[in-house]
PDB file of N, CA and C in Angstrom:
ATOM      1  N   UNK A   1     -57.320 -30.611  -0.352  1.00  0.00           N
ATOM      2  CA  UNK A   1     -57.813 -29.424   0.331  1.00  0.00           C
ATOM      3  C   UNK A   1     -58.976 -28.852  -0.459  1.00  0.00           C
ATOM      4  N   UNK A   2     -60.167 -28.302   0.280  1.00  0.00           N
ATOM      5  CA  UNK A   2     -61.314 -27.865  -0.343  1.00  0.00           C
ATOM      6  C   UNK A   2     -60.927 -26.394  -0.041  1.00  0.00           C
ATOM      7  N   UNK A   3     -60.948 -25.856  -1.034  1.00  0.00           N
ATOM      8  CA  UNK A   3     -60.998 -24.019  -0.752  1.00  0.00           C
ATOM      9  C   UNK A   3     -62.094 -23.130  -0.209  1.00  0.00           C
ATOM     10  N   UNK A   4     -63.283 -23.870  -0.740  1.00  0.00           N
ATOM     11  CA  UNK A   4     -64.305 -23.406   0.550  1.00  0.00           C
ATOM     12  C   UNK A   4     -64.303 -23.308   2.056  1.00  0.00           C
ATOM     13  N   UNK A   5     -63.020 -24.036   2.644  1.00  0.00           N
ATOM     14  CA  UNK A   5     -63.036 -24.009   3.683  1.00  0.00           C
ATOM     15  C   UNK A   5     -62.137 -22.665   4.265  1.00  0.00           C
ATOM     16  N   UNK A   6     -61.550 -22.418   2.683  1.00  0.00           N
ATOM     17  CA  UNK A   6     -61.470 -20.757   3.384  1.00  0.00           C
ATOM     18  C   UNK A   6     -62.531 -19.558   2.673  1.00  0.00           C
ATOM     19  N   UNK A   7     -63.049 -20.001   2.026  1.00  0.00           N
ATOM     20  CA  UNK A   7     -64.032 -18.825   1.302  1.00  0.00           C
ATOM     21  C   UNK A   7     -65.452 -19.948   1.299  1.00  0.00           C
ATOM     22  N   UNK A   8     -66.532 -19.981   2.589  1.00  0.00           N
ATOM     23  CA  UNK A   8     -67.000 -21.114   2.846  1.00  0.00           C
ATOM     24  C   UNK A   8     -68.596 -20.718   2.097  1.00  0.00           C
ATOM     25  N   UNK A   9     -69.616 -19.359   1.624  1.00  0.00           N
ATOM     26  CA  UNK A   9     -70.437 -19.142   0.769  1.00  0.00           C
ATOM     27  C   UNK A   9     -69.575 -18.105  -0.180  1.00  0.00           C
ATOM     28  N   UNK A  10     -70.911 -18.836  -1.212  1.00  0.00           N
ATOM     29  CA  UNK A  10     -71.081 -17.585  -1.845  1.00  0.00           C
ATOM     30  C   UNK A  10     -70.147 -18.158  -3.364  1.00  0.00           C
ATOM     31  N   UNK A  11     -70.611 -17.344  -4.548  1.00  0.00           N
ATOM     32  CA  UNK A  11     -70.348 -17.278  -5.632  1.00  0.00           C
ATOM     33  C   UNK A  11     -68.649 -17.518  -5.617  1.00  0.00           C
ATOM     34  N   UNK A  12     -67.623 -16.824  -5.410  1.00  0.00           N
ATOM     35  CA  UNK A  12     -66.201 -16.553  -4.979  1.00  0.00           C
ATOM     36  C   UNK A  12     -65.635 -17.957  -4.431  1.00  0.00           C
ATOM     37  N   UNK A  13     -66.214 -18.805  -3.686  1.00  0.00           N
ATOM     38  CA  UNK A  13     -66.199 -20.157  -2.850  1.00  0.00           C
ATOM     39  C   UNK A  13     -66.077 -21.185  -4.112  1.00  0.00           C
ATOM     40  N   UNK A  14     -67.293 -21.254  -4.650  1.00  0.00           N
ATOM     41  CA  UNK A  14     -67.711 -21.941  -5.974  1.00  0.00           C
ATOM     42  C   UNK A  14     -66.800 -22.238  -7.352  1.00  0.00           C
ATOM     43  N   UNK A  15     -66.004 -20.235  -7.584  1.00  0.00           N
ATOM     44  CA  UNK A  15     -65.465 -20.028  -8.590  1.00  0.00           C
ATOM     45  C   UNK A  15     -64.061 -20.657  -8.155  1.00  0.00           C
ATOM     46  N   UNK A  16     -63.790 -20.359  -7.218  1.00  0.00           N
ATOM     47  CA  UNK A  16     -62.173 -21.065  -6.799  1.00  0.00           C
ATOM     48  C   UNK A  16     -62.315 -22.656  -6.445  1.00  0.00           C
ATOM     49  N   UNK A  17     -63.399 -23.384  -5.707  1.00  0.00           N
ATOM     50  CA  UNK A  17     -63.364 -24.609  -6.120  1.00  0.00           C
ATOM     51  C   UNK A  17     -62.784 -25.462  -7.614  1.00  0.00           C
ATOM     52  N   UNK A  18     -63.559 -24.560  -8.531  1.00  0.00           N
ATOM     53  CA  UNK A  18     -63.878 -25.048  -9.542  1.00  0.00           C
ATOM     54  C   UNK A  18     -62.621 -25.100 -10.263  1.00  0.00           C
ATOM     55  N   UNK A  19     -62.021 -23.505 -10.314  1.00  0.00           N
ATOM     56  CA  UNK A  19     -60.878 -23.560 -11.147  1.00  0.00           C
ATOM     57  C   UNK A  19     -59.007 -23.616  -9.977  1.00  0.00           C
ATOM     58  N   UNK A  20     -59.067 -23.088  -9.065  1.00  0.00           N
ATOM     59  CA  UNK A  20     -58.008 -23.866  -8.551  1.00  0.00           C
ATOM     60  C   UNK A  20     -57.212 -24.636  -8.356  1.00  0.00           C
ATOM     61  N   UNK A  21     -58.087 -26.225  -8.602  1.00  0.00           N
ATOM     62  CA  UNK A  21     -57.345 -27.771  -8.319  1.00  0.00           C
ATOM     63  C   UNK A  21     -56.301 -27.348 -10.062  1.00  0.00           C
ATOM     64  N   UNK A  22     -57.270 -27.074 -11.012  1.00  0.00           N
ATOM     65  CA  UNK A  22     -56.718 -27.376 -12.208  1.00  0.00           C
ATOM     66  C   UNK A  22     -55.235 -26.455 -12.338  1.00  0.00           C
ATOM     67  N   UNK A  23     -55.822 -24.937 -12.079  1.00  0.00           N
ATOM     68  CA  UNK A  23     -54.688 -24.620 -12.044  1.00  0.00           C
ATOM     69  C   UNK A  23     -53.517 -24.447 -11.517  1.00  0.00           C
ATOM     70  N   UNK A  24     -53.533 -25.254 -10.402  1.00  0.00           N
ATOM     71  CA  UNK A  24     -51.811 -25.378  -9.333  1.00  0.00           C
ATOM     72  C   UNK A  24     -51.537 -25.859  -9.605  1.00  0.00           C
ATOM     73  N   UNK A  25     -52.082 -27.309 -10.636  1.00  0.00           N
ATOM     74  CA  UNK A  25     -51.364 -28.535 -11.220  1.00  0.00           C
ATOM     75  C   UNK A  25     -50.405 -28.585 -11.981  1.00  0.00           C
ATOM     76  N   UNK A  26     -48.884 -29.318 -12.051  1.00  0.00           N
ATOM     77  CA  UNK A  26     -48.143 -28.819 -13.211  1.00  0.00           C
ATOM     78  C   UNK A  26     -46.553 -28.089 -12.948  1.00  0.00           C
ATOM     79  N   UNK A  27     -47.024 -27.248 -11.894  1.00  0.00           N
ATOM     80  CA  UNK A  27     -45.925 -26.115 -11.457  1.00  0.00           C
ATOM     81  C   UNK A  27     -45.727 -25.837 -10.204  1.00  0.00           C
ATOM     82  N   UNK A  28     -44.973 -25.658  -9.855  1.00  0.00           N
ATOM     83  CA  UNK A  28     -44.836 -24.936  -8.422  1.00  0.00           C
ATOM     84  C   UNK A  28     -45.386 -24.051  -7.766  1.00  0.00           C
ATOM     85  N   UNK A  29     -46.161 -23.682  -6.825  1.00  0.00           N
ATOM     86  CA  UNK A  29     -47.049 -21.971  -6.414  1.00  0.00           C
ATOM     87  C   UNK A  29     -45.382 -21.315  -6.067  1.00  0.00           C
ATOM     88  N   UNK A  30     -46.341 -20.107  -6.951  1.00  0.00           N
ATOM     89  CA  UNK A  30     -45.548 -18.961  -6.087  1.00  0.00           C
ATOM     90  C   UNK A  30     -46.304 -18.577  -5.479  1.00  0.00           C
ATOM     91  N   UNK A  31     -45.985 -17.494  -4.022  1.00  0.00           N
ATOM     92  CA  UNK A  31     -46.715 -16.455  -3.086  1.00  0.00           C
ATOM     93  C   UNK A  31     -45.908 -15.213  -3.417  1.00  0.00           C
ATOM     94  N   UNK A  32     -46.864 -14.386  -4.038  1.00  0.00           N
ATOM     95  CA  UNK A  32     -46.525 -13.041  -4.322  1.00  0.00           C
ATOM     96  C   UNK A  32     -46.969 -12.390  -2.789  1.00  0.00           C
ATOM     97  N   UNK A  33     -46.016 -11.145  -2.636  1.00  0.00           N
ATOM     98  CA  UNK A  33     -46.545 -10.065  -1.356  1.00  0.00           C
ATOM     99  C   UNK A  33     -46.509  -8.543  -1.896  1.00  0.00           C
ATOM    100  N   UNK A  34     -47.435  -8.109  -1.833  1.00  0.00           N
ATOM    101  CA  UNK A  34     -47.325  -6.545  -2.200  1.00  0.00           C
ATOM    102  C   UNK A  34     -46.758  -5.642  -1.648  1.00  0.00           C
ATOM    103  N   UNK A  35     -46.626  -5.567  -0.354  1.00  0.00           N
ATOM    104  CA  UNK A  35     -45.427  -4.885   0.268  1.00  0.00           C
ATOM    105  C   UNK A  35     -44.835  -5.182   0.814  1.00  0.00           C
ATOM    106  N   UNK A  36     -43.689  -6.597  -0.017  1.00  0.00           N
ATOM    107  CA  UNK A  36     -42.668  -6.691   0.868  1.00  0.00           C
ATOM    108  C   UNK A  36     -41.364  -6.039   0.885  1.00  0.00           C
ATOM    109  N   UNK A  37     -41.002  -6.273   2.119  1.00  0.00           N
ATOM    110  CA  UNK A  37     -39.401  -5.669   2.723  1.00  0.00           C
ATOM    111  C   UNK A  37     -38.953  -6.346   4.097  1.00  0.00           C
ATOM    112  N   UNK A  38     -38.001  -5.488   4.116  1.00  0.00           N
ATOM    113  CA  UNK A  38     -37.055  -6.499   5.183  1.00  0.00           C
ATOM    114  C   UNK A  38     -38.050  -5.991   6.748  1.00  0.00           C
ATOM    115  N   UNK A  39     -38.538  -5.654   6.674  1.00  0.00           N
ATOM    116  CA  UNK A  39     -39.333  -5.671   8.241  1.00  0.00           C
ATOM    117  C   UNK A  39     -40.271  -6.507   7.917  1.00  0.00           C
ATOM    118  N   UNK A  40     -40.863  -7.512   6.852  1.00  0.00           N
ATOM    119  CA  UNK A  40     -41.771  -8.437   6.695  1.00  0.00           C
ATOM    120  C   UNK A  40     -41.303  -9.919   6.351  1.00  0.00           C
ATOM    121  N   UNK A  41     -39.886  -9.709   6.942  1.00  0.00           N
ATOM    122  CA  UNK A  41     -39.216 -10.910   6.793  1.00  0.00           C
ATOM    123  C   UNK A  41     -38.511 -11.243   8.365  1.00  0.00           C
ATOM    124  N   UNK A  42     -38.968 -12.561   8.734  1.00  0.00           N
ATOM    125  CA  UNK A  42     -38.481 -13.091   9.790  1.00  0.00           C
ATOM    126  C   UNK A  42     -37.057 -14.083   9.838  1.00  0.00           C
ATOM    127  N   UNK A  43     -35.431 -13.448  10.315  1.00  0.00           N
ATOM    128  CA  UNK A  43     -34.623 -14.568  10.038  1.00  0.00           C
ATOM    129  C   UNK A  43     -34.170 -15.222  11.634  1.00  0.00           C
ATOM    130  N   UNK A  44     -33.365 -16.275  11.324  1.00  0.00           N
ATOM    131  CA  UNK A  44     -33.034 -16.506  12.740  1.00  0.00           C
ATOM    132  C   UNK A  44     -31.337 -16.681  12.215  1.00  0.00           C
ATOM    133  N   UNK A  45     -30.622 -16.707  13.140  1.00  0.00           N
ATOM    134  CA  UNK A  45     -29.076 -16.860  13.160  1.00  0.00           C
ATOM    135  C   UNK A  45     -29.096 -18.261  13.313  1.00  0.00           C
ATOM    136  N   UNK A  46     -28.430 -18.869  12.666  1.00  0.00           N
ATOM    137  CA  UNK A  46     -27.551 -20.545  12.442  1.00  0.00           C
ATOM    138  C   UNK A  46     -26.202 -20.352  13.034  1.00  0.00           C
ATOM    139  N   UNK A  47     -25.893 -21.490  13.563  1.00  0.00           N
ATOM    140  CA  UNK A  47     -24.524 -21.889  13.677  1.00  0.00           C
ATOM    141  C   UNK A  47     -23.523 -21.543  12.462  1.00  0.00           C
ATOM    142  N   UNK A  48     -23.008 -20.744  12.788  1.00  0.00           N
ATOM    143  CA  UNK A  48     -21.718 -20.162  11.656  1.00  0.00           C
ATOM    144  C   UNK A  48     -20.903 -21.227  11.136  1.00  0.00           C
ATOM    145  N   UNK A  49     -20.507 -21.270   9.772  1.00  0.00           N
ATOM    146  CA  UNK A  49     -19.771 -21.998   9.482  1.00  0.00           C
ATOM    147  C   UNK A  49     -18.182 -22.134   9.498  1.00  0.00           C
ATOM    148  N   UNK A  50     -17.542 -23.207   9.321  1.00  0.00           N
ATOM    149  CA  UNK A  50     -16.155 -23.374   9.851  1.00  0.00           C
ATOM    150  C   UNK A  50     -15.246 -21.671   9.118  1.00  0.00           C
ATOM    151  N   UNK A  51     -15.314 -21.019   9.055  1.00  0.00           N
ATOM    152  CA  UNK A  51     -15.409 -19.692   8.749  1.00  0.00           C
ATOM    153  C   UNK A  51     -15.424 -18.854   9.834  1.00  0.00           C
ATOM    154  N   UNK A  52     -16.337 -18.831  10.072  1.00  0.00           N
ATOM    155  CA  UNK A  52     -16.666 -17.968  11.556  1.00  0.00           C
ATOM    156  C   UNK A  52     -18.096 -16.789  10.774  1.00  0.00           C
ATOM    157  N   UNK A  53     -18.319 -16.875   9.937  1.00  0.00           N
ATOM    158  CA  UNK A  53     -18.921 -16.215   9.369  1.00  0.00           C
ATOM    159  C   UNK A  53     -20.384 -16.271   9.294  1.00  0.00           C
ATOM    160  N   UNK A  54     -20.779 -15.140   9.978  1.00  0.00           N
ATOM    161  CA  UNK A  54     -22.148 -15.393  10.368  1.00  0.00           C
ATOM    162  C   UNK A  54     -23.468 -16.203   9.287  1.00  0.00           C
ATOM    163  N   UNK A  55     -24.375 -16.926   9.889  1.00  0.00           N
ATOM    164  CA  UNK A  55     -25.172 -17.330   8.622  1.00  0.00           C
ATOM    165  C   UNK A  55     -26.713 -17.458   9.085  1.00  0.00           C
ATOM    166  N   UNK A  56     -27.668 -16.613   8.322  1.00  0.00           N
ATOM    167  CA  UNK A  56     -29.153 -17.251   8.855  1.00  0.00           C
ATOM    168  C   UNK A  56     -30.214 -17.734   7.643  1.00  0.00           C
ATOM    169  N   UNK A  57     -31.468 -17.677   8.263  1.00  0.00           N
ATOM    170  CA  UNK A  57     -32.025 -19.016   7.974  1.00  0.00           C
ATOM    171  C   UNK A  57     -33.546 -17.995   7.788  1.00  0.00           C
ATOM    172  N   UNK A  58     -33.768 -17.619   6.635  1.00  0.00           N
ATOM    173  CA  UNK A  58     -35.476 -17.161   6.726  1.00  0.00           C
ATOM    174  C   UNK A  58     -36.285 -17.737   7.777  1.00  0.00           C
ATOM    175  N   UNK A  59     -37.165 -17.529   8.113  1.00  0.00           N
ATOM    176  CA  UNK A  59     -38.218 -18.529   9.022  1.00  0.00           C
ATOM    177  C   UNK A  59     -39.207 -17.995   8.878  1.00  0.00           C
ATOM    178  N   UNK A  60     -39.693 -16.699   8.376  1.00  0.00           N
ATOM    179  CA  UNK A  60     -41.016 -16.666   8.346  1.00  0.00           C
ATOM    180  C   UNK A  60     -41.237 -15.454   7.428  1.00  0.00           C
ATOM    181  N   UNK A  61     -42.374 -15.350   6.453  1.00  0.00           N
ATOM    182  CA  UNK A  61     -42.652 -13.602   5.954  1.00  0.00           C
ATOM    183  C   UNK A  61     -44.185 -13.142   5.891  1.00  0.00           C
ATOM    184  N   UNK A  62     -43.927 -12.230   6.995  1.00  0.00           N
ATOM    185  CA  UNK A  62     -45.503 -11.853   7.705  1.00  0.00           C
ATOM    186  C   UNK A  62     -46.128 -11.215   6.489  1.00  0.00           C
ATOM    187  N   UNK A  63     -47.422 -11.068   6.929  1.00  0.00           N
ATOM    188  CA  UNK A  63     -48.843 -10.274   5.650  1.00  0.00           C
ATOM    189  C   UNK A  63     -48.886  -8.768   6.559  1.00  0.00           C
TER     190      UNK A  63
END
């Protein structure tokens, strides 16, 4: 993935090309959110387990 293709001029485009590839290498990304909470979290309900006890499933966490 080229990162210019989300920051496509300009100085900012250039600087994250450059240092990006190197630094995701190695570790896992995290995605930090600054205001998250439970209204910025999308779940869905799963099939309950032999329990009966309800169970869900993240699916999405909006910006």
């Amino acid at each position: 993935m080229d990162v210019r293709e989300f920051w496509p001029t300009g100085s900012m485009a250039e600087f994250f090309a450059r240092h990006l590839p190197g630094a995701l290498q190695g570790h896992p990304s995290v995605a930090t959110h600054s205001d998250f909470h439970r209204g910025n979290i999308l779940v869905k309900e799963t099939s309950g387990d032999h329990s009966g006890a309800r169970q869900f499933k993240v699916t999405a966490i909006v910006d």
